[in-house]
Every structure is written in structure tokens, then in C-alpha cells.
Protein backbone atom coordinates (compact mmCIF):
# COMPACT_ATOMS: atom_id res chain seq x y z
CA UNK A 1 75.95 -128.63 -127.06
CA UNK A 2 75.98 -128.10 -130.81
CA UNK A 3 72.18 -127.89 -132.20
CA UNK A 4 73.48 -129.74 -135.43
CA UNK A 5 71.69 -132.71 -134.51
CA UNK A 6 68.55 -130.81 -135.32
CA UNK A 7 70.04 -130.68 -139.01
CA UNK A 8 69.04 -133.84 -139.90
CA UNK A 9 66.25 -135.03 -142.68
CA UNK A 10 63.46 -135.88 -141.14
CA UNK A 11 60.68 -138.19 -141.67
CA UNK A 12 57.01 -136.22 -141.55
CA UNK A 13 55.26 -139.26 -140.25
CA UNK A 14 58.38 -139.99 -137.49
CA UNK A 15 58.24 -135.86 -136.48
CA UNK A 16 54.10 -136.00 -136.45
CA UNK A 17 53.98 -139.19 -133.90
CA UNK A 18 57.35 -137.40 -131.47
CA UNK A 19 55.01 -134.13 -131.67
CA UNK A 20 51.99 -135.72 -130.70
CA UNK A 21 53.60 -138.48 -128.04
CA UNK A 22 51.09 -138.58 -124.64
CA UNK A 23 54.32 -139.18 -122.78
CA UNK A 24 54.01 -136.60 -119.53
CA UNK A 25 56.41 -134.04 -119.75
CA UNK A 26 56.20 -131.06 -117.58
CA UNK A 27 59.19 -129.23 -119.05
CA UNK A 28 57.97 -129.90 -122.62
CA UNK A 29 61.36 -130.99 -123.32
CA UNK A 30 60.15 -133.60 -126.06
CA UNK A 31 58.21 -131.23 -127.94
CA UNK A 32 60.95 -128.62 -127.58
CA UNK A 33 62.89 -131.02 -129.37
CA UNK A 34 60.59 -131.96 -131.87
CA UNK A 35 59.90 -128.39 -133.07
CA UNK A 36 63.72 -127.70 -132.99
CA UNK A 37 64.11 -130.53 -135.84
CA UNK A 38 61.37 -129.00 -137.53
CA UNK A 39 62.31 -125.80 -137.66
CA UNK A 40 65.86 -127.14 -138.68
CA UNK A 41 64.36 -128.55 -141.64
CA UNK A 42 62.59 -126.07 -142.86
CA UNK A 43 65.40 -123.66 -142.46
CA UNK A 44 66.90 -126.32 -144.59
CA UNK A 45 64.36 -126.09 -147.33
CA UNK A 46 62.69 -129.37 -146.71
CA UNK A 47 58.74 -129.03 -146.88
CA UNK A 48 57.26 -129.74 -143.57
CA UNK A 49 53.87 -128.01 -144.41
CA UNK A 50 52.16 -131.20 -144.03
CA UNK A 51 52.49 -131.02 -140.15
CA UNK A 52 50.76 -127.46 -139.75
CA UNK A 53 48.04 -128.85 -138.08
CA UNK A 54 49.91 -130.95 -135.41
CA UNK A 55 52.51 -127.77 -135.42
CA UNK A 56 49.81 -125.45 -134.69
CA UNK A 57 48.00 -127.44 -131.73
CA UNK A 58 51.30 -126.80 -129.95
CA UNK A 59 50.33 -122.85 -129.55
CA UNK A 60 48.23 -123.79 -126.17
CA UNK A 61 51.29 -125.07 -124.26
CA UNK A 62 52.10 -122.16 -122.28
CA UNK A 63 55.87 -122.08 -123.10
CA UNK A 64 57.73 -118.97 -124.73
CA UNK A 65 60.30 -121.38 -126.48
CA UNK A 66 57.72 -123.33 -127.87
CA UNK A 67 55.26 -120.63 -129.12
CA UNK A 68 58.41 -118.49 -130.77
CA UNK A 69 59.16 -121.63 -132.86
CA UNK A 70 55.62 -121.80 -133.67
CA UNK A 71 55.47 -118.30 -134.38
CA UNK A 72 58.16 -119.13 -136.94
CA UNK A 73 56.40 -121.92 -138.65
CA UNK A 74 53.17 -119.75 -139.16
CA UNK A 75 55.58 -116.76 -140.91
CA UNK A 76 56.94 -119.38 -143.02
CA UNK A 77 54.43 -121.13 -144.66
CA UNK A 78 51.09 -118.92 -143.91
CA UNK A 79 51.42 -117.73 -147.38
CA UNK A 80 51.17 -120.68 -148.73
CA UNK A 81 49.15 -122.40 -146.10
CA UNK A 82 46.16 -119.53 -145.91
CA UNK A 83 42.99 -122.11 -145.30
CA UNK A 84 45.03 -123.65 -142.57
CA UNK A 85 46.59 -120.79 -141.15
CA UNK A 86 43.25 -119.28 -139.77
CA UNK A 87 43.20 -122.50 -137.30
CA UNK A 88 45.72 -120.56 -135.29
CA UNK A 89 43.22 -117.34 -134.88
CA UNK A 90 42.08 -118.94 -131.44
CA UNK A 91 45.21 -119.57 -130.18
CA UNK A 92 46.18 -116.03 -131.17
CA UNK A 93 43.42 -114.50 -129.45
CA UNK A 94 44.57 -116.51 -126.14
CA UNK A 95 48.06 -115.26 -126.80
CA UNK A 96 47.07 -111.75 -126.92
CA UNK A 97 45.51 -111.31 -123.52
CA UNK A 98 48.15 -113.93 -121.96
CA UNK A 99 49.40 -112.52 -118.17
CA UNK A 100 53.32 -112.61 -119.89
CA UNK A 101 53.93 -109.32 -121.71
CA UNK A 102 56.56 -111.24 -123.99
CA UNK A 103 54.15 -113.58 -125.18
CA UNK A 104 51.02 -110.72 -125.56
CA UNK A 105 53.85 -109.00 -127.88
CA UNK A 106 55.26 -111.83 -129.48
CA UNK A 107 51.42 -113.03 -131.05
CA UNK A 108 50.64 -109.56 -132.00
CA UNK A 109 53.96 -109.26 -134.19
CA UNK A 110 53.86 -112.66 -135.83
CA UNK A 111 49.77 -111.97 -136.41
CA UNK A 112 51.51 -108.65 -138.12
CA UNK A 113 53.40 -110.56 -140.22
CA UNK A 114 50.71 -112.72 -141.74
CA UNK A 115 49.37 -111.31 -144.85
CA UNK A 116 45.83 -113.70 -144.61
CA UNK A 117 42.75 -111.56 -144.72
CA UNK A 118 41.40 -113.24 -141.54
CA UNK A 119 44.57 -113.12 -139.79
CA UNK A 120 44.15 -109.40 -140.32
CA UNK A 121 40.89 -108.99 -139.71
CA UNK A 122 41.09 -111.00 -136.15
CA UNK A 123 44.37 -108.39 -135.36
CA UNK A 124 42.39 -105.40 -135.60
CA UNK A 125 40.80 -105.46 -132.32
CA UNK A 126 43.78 -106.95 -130.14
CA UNK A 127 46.28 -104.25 -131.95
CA UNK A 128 44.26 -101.39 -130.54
CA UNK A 129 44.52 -102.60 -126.74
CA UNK A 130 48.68 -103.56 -127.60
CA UNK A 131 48.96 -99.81 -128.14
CA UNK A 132 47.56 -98.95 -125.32
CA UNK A 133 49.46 -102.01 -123.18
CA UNK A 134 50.66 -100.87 -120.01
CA UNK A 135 53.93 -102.82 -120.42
CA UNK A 136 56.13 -100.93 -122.68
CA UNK A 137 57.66 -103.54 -124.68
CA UNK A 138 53.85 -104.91 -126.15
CA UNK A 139 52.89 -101.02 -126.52
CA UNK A 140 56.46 -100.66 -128.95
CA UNK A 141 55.92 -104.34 -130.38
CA UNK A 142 52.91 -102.59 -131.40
CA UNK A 143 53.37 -99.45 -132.90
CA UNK A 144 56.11 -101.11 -135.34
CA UNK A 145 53.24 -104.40 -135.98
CA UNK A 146 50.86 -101.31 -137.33
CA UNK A 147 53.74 -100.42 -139.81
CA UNK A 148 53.52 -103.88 -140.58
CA UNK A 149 49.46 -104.04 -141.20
CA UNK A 150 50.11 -100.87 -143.84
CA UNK A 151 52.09 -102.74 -145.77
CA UNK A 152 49.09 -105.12 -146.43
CA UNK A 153 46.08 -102.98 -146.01
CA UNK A 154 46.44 -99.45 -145.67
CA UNK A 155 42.84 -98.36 -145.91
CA UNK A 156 41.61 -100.57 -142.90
CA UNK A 157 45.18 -98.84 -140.71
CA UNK A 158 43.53 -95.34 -141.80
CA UNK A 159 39.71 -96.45 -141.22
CA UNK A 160 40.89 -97.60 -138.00
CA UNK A 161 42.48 -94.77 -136.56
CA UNK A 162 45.94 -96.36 -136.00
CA UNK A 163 47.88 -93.39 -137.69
CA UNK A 164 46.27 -91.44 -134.67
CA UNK A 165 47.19 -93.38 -131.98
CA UNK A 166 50.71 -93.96 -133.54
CA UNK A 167 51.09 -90.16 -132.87
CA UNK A 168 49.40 -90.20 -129.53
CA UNK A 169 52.53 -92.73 -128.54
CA UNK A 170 54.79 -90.52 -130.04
CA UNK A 171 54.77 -88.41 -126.27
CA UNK A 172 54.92 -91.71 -124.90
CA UNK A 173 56.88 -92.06 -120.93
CA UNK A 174 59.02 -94.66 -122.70
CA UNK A 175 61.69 -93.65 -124.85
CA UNK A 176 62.05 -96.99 -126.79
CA UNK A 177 57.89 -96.51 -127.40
CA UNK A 178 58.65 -93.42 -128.83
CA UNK A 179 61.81 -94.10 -130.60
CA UNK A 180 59.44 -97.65 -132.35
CA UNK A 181 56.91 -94.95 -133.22
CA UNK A 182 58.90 -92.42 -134.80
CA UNK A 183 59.98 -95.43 -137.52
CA UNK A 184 56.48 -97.15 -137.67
CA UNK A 185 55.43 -93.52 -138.53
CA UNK A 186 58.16 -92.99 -140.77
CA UNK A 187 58.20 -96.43 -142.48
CA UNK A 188 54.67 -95.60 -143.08
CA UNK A 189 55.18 -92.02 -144.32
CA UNK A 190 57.80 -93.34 -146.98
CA UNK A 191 54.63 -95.53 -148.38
CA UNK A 192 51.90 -92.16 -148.66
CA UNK A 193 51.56 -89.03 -149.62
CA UNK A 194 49.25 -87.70 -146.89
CA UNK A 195 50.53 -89.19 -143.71
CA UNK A 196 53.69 -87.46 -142.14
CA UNK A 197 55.29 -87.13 -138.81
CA UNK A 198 54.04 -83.88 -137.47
CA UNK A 199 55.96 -82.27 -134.37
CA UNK A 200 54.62 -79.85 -131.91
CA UNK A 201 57.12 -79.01 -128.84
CA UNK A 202 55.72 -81.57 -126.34
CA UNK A 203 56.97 -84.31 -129.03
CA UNK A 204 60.11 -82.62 -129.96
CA UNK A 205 61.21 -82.74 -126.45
CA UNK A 206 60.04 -86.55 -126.07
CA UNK A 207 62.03 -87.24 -129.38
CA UNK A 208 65.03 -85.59 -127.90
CA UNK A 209 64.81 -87.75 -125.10
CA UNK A 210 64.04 -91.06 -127.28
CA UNK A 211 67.45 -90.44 -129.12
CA UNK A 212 69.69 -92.45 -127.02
CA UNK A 213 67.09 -95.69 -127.82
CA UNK A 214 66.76 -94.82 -131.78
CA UNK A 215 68.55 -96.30 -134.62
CA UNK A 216 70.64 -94.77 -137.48
């Protein structure tokens, strides 16, 4: 089924009431729906800041669809929306230490991507345990999310020892861990004139081994 029917100019005041219907729904489908349209419009370039609050409250249901489109709201309008985009801290912090590994990476990237000073601060803390994550995909979401954090503070990535652990990961068991570290540390490397990649055998060998997963 074509998703065009998303596409259509909505009415904040219709979207807000759909988004916030009682109706019991244990698939969610309504407010997959609702956040579909909204997403459509904004992709469309139609302002629908004004629901951030009701958009936001939607983080607690425990759905991966719904908190990606969330996720997507927050990038998009964060900047722009900084007061009300520290209401989703909480949420975040639930998302974090969630028991789905795709959801524990998903927070800590979007949290990467907002550039609010709270938002940042409240990362800090949850970034360290990502890198340490015992599933691989959170510990790689990671390593490229502290890239991300450089870009916006660098001094409180150095203060906080993140360079370090980004070369701790670099002998990492998992190759597409090492192959996200060799870029976050690269990306980062690109941006300063102290920080480099430095090799020893042990990580030569584990780079060799990370090629297959790496990039041009």
C-alpha cells in the first residue's frame, strides 16, 4: 500500500486530538498512523512544531516504529525547539537502559544528534555504559554518537575520557565495533591537531580483520 496518503496537509488541532485519542489499541496502530502523517508533513515543510509536546509523550509507548519516528521529530525541530526539547531527557534516560538493544542504541544516537546543552549534558553518563554495551550494535552506535558529541563540544569528549575508550574499542571482538571506531576516531582526528589514531600490533591485526565490515 502506497504511504501517499500520509502526504496530505494536515490540520494541527485534527493530528493533536488522533494522537491523543483514549481509544484502546494494543498494536498502537492509530498512533502509528498519526505520527506517519506527521512526519509526512514535516518532510513536506509544513510546521508541526506546535505538537512537540503531544509528539514527545509518545516516547513511553514501548514500540520501535513509534520511538524512530519520534526520534525523527526531536532531530528536526530540537534546534529550534531547545526549551521543549529537554522534556524528552526522561524518556531518553528510560530508552537508554531499555532490555531491546535497538532501542538502547537508537536513543543514544538521536540524543547525539541534539546539539541542546542539556541534551548533552544528560548523554554523558549513558554514552559511557553504550561503549561498554555488551551487545555490539549499541557499543558501535556508540563509538560513532561520540564523533557526533565532538562536533558540539569537544572539551567535555576530552575531559571525559571518550578519546580513550574510543581506542580501547579499537581491539574490540567485533569487527563492525572496530571498523565504527576507526571512523569515529578518524572523523574526530580530521577536526584536531592532537588526537590521532595510534596503532600498536594487537590493533593492526584487529583492523585487518575489521576490513571486510569498513567503508571506502
Amino acid at each position: 500500500m502506497s504511504d501517499a496518503k500520509y502526504f496530505q496537509r494536515g490540520k494541527i488541532q485534527e493530528l493533536r486530538s488522533e494522537l491523543n485519542s483514549e481509544k484502546k489499541d494494543k498494536q498502537y496502530t492509530k498512533k502509528k498512523t498519526v505520527l506517519k502523517k506527521i512526519v509526512a508533513n514535516m518532510t513536506m515543510g509544513n510546521d508541526m512544531s506546535p505538537l512537540f509536546s503531544d509528539v514527545i509523550n509518545c516516547m513511553q509507548i514501548p514500540v520501535l516504529e513509534i520511538k524512530k519516528m519520534v526520534y525523527l521529530y526531536l532531530i528536526n525541530y530540537s534546534r529550534s525547539k531547545p526549551d521543549m526539547a529537554v522534556m524528552a531527557i526522561p524518556n531518553f534516560i528510560k530508552d537508554v537502559e531499555d532490555r531491546n538493544p535497538l532501542i538502547r542504541a537508537f536513543a543514544i544516537r538521536t540524543m547525539g544528534y541534539l546539539n541542546v546543552d542539556k541534551i548533552v549534558e544528560a548523554l554523558v553518563e549513558p554514552l559511557q555504559h553504550a561503549l561498554k554495551d555488551q551487545d555490539p550494535y549499541v557499543r558501535k552506535t556508540a563509538a560513532i554518537t561520540v564523533a557526533k558529541l565532538y562536533m558540539h563540544n569537544k572539551t567535555l569528549v576530552e575531559n571525559e575520557g571518550f578519546i580513550d575508550k574510543l581506542r580501547d574499542l579499537l581491539t574490540d571482538p567485533n569487527p563492525t565495533v572496530v571498523a565504527n571506531s576507526v571512523a569515529a576516531l578518524t572523523e574526530i582526528s580530521e577536526r584536531s591537531e592532537k588526537i590521532s589514531v595510534k596503532l600498536n600490533m594487537t590493533i593492526a591485526f584487529k583492523l585487518v580483520g575489521a576490513l571486510n565490515e569498513c567503508s571506502e
